[in-house]
Protein backbone atom coordinates (compact mmCIF):
# COMPACT_ATOMS: atom_id res chain seq x y z
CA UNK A 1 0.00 0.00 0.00
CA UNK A 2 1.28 3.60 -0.94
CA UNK A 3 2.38 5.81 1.80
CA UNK A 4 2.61 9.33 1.95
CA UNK A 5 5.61 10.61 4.39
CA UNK A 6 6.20 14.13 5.42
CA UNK A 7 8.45 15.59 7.70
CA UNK A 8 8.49 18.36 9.66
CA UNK A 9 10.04 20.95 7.32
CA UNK A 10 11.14 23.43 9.94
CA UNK A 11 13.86 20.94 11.08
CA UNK A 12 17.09 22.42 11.12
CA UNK A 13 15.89 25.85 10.43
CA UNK A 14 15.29 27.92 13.87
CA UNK A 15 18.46 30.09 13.82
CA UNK A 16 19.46 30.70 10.02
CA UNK A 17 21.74 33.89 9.75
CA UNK A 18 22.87 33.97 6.50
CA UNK A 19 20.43 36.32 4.35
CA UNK A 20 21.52 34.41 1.21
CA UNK A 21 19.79 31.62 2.78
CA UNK A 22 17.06 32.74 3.85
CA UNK A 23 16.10 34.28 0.29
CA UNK A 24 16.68 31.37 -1.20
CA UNK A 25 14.37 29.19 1.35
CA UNK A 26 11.70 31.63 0.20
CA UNK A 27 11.31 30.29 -3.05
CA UNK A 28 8.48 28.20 -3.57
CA UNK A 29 8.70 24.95 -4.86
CA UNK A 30 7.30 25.05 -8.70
CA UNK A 31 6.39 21.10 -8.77
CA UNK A 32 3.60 22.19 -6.84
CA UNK A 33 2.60 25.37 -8.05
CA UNK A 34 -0.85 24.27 -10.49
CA UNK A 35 0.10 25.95 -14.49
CA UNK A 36 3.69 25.92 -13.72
CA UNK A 37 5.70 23.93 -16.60
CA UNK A 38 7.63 22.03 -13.51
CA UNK A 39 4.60 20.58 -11.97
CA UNK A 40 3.19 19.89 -15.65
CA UNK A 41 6.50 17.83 -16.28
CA UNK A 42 6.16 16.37 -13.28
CA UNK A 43 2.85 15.07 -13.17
CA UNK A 44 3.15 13.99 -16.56
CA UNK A 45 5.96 11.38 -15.26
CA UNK A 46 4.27 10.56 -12.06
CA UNK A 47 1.03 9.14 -13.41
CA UNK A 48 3.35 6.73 -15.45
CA UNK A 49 1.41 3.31 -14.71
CA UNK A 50 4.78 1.60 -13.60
CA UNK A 51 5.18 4.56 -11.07
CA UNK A 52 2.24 4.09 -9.53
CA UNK A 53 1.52 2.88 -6.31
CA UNK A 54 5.05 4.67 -5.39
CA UNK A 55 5.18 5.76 -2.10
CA UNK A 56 6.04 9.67 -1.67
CA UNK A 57 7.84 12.10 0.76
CA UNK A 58 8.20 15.61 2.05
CA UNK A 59 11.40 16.05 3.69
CA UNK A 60 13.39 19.49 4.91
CA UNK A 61 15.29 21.54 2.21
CA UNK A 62 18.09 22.00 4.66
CA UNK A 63 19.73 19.24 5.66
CA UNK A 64 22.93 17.43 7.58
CA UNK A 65 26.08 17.10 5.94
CA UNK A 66 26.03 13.31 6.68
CA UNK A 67 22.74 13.07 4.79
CA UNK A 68 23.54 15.27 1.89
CA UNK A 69 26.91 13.70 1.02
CA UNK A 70 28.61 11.18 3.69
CA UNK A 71 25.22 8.38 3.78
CA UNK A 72 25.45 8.94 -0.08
CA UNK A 73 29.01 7.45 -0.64
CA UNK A 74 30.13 11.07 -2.00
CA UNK A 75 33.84 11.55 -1.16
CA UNK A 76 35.25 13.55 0.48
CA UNK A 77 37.06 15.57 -1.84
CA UNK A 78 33.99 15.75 -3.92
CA UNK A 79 33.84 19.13 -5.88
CA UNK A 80 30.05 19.26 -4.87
CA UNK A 81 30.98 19.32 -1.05
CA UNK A 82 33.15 22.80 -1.53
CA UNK A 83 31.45 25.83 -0.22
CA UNK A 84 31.81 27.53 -3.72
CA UNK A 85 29.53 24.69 -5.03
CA UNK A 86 27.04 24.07 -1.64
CA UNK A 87 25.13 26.48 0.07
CA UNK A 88 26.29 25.56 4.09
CA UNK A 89 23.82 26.79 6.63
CA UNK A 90 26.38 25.96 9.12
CA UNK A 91 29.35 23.63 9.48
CA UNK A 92 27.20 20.39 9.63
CA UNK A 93 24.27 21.56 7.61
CA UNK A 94 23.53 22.47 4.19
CA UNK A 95 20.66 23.17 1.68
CA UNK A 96 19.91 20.28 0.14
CA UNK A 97 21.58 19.94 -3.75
CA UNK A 98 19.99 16.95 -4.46
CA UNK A 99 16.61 15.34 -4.35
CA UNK A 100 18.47 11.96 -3.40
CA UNK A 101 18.55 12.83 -0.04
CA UNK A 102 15.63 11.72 -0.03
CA UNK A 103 17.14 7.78 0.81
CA UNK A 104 17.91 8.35 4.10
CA UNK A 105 14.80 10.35 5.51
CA UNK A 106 12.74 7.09 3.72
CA UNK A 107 15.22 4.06 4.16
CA UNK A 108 16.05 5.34 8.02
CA UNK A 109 12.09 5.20 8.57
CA UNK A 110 10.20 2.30 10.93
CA UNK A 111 7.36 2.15 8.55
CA UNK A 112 10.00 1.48 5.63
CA UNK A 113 12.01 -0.35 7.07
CA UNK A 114 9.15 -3.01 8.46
CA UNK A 115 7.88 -2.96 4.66
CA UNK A 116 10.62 -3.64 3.21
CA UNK A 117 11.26 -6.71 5.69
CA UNK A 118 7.01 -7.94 5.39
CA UNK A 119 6.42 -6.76 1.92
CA UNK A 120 9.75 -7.64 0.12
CA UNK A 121 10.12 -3.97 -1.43
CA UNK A 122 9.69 -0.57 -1.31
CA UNK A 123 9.44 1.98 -4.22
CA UNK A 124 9.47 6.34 -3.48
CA UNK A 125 9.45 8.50 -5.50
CA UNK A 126 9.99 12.56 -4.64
CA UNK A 127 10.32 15.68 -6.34
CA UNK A 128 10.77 19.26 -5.12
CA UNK A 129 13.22 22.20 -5.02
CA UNK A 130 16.67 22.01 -4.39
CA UNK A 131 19.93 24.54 -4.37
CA UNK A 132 23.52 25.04 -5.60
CA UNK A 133 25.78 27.94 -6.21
CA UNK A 134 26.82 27.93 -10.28
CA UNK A 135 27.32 30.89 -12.64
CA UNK A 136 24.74 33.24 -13.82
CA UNK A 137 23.95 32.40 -17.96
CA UNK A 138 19.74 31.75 -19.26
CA UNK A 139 20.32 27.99 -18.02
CA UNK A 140 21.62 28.19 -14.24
CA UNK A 141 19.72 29.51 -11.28
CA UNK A 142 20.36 28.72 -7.80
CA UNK A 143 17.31 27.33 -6.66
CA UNK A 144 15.80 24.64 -9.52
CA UNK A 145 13.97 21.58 -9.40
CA UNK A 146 13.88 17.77 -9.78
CA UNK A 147 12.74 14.27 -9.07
CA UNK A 148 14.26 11.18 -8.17
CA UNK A 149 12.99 7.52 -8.09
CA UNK A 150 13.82 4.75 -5.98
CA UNK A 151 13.30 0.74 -5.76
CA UNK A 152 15.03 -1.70 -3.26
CA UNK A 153 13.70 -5.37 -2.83
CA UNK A 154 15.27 -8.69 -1.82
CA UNK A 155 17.61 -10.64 -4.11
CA UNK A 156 14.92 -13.15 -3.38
CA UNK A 157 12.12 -11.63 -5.16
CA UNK A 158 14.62 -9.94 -8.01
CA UNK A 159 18.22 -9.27 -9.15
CA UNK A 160 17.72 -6.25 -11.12
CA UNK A 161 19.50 -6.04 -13.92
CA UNK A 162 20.70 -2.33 -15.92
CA UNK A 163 18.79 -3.51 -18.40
CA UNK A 164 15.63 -2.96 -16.91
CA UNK A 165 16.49 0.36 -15.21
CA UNK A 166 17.10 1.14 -18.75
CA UNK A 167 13.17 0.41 -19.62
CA UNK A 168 12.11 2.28 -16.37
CA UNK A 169 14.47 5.76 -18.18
CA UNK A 170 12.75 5.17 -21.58
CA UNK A 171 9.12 5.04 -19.99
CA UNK A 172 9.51 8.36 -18.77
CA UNK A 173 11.59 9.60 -21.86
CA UNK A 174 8.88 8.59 -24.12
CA UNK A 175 6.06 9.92 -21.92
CA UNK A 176 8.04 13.39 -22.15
CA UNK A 177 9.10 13.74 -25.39
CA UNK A 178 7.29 10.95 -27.47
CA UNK A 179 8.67 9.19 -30.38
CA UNK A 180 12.36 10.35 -30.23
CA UNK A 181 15.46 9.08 -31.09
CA UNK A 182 17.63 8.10 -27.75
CA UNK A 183 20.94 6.28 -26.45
CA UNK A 184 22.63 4.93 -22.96
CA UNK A 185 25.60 5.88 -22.24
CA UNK A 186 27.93 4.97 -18.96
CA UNK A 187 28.42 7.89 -16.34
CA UNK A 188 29.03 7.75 -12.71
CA UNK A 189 27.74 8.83 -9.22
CA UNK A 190 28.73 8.14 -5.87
CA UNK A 191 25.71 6.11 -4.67
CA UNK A 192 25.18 3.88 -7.52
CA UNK A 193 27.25 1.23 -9.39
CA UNK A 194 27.02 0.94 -12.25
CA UNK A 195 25.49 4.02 -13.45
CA UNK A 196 23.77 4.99 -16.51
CA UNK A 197 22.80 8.42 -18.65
CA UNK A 198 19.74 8.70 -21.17
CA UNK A 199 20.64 11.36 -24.41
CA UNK A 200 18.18 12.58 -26.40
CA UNK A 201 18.82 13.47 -30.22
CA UNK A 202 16.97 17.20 -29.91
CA UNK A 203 17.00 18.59 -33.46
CA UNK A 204 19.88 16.72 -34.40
CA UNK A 205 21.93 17.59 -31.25
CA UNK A 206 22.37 14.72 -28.35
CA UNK A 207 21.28 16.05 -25.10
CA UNK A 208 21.63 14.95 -21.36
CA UNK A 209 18.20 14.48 -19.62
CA UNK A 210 18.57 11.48 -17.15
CA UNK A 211 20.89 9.79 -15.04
CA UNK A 212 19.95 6.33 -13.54
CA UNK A 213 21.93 3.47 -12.03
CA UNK A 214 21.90 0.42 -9.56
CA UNK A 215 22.12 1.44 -6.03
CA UNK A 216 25.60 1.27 -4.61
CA UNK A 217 26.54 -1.66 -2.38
CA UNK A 218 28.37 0.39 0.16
CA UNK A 219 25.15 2.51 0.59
CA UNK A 220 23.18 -0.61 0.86
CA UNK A 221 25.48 -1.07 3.88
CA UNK A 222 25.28 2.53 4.94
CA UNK A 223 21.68 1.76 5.64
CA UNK A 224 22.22 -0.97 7.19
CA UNK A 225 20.83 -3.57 4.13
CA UNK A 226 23.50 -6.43 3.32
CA UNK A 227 23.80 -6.47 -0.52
CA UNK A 228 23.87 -10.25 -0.36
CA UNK A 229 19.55 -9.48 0.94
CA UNK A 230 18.91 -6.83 -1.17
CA UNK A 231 19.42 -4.29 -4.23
CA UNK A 232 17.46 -1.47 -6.07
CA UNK A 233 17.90 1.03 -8.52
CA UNK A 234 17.73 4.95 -8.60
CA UNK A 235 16.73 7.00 -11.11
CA UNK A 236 16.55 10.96 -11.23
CA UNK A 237 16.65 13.96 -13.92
CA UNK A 238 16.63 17.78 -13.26
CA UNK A 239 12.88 19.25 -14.29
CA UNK A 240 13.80 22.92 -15.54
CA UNK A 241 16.51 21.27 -18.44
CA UNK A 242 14.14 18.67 -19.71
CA UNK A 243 11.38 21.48 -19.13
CA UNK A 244 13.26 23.94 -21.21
CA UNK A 245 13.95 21.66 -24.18
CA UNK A 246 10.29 20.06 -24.21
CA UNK A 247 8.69 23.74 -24.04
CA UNK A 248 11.25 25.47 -25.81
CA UNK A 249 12.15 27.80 -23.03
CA UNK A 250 15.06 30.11 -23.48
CA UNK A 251 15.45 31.56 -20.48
CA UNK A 252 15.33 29.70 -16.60
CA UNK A 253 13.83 32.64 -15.26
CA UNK A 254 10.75 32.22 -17.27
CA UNK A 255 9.81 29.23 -14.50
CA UNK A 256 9.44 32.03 -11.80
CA UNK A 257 7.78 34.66 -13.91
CA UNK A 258 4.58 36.08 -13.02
CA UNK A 259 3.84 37.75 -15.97
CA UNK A 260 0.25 36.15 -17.18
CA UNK A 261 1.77 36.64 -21.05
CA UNK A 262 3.79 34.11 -19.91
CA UNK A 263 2.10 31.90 -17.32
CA UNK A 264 -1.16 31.93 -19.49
CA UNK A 265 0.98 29.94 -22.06
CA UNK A 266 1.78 26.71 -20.21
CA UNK A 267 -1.45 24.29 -20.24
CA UNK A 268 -0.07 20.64 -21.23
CA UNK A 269 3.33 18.51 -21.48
CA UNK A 270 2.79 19.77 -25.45
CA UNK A 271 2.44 23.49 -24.83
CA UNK A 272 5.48 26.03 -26.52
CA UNK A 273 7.01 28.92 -25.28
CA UNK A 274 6.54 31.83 -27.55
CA UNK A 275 8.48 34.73 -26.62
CA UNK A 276 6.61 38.19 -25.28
CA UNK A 277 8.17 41.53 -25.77
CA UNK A 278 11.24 41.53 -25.06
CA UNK A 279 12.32 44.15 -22.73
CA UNK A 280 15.79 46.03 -23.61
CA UNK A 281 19.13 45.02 -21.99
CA UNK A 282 21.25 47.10 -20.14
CA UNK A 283 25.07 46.39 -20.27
CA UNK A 284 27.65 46.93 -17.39
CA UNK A 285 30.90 45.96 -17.57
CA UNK A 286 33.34 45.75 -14.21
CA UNK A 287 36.92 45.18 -13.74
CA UNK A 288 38.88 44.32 -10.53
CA UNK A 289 41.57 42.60 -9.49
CA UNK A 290 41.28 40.06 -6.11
CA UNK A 291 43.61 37.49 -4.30
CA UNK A 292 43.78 34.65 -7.39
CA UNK A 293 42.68 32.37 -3.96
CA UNK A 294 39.83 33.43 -4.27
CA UNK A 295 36.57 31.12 -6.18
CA UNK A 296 34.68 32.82 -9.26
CA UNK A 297 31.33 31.30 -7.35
CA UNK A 298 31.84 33.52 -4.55
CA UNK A 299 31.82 37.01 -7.76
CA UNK A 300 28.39 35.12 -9.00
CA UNK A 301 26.87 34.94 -5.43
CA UNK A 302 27.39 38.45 -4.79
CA UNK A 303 26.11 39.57 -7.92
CA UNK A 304 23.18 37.58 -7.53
CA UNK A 305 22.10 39.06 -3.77
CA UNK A 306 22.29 42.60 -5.47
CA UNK A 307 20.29 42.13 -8.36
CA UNK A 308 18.73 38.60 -8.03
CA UNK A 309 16.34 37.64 -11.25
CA UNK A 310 17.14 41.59 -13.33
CA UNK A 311 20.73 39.93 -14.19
CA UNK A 312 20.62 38.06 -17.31
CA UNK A 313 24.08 37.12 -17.84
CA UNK A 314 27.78 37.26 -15.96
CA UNK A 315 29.93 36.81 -18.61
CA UNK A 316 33.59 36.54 -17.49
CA UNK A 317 35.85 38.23 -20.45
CA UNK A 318 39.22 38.58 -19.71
CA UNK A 319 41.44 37.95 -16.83
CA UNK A 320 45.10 38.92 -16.21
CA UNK A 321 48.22 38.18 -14.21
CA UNK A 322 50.54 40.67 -13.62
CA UNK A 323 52.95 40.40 -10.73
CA UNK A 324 54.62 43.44 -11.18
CA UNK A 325 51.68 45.22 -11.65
CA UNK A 326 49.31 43.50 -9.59
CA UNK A 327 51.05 42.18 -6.88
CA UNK A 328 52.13 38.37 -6.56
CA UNK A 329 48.83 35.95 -6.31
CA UNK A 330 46.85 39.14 -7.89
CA UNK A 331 45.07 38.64 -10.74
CA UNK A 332 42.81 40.83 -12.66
CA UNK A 333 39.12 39.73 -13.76
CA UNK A 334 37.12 41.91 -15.93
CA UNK A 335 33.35 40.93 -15.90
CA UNK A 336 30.60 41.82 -18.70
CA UNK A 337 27.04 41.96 -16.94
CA UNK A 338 23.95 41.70 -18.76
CA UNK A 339 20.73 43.15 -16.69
CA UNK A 340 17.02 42.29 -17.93
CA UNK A 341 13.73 41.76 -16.99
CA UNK A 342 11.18 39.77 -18.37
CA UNK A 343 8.51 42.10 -16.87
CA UNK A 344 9.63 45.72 -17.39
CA UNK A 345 12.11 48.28 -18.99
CA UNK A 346 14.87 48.88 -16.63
CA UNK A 347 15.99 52.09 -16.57
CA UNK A 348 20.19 53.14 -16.49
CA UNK A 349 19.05 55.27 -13.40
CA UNK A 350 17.85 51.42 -11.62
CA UNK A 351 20.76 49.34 -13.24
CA UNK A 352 23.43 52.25 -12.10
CA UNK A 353 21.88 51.77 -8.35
CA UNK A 354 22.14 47.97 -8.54
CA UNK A 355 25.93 48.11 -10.63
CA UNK A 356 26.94 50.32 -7.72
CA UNK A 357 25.90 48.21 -4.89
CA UNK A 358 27.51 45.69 -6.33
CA UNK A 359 30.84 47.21 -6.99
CA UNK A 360 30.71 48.61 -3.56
CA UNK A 361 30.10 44.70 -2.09
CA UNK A 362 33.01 43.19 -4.36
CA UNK A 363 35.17 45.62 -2.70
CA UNK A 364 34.27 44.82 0.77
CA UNK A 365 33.39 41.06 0.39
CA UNK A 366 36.31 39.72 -1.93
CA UNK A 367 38.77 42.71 -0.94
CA UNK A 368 38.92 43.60 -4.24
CA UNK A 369 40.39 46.85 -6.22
CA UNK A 370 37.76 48.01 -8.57
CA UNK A 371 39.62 49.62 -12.05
């Protein structure tokens, strides 16, 4: 029988002080939100007959270090644990960057755990909002979406093979994009062995849009299942990409628009973007030169807390070392910024107010020396 778990979502969060956090905790979750593309995208995978009957989960969007990474076989040297990749809360706690996380809120569950050992398996599936740091281009946001599948049962009932994940990928490639041309190639993550990709040949260009694989045997262990009893696979894509090749959206801050020219547009798995007006850019450029210590993520960041969703583009278009002239482990950067909004004209007088604030911050925060 399905089961719907949710828990409580204010775990972990009673004494946030970073703002950056806290503006990113109040976005709200788009696979929920009724017209949004996400939750169209999503539904249309989740009524899938051979997902149904999946059991489902709510779960806090920050979360422990151990749960995020360590529980999930992710080394330790793992790019995605740096701080210029993670958002960290604190030293043990981070927003979530991965939907995956949901394993250990289900598999570390009584209810799962006794259904597993009665029933023989257990199948989740969850979706939902999730957060890393990345630089600032029509295709990366901070805060974006997706949905992950899992299935564990006993060697006893089934020894799943790749093969078969590969059907359970296809089902929900199909039910996306129809009759298309696809292929399987190998990839790898930490908490499943082997691992699996699904490309898609998009007007005659092979795209990413899943990644699948057979859960990891050291996890299995991590949760305290012996691999000789049991295995399972795990299968997961990120909404907003698949989203934005489906509905032929250009931009990633379309999915947060509020603009009925453009929410009016999205009614089915079928519907197409078709671009409104659109409003004039404004162009900055800004040039400064900064300990070469110090991580490009950290210049994105603070642009993004000064102008959040008016800055199209942070295009990065020259950088120079010059130890004479510079300094020794100097190094000059020269950034071309792009602001634009997808619901107004911005005026110079607005962008020059936001361009200065953030000048002013990339002195102060990265110690820089603005040319």
């Amino acid at each position: 029988m399905r089961q719907d778990i949710v828990i409580d979502e204010t775990q972990h969060q009673s004494d946030i002080a970073s703002g950056r956090v806290k503006k990113l905790l109040a976005f709200s979750d788009l696979t929920k939100k009724e017209g949004s593309p996400i939750k169209i995208l999503v539904d249309t995978v989740m009524q899938l007959p051979r997902f149904a009957g999946f059991d489902t989960i709510e779960f806090p969007k920050i979360v422990t270090v151990e749960e995020n990474f360590d529980v999930l076989n992710t080394p330790k040297n793992h790019p995605s644990r740096r701080p210029t990749d993670t958002y960290y809360v604190d030293d043990s706690h981070v927003l979530r960057t991965q939907m995956t996380v949901m394993w250990p809120y289900y598999l570390r569950h009584q209810g799962i755990k006794e259904k597993l050992e009665k029933e023989g398996s257990v199948s989740l599936m969850a979706r939902g909002i999730v957060f890393r740091k990345d630089e600032i281009d029509s295709k990366h946001f901070p805060a974006f979406h997706q949905i992950d599948f899992l299935y564990i049962c006993k060697n006893s009932q089934k020894v799943i093979s790749l093969e078969e994940l590969q059907e359970v990928q296809a089902d929900a490639v199909k039910a996306i994009f129809g009759d298309i041309e696809f292929r399987f190639l190998t990839d790898s993550f930490p908490f499943t062995d082997p691992s699996t990709q699904v490309e898609i040949n998009w007007n005659g260009k092979w795209m990413e849009v899943t990644g699948a694989g057979l859960v990891h045997t050291q996890v299995l262990k991590n949760f305290g299942l012996d691999p000789e009893v049991y295995n399972g696979w795990a299968f997961a894509f990120g909404i907003e990409r698949l989203a934005m090749i489906k509905m032929e959206i250009p931009d990633i801050r379309v999915f947060w628009s509020q603009d009925s020219r453009i929410t009016s547009q999205f009614k089915d798995i079928d519907s197409k973007y078709k671009e409104v007006s659109k409003y004039p850019a404004v162009e900055r450029d800004i040039s400064f030169i900064i300990d070469k210590s110090v991580a490009l993520n950290n210049y994105y960041e603070l642009v993004r807390d000064e102008s959040g969703d008016l800055v199209e583009q942070v295009e990065l278009v020259d950088e120079y070392e010059n130890d004479e002239k510079f300094g020794a482990g100097k190094k000059s950067y020269t950034f071309h910024i792009v602001y634009r909004s997808l619901e107004k004209t911005l005026t110079n007088e607005e962008v020059n107010v936001i361009h200065g604030k953030i000048t002013e911050k990339t002195k102060k925060e990265l110690n820089a020396v603005v040319r």
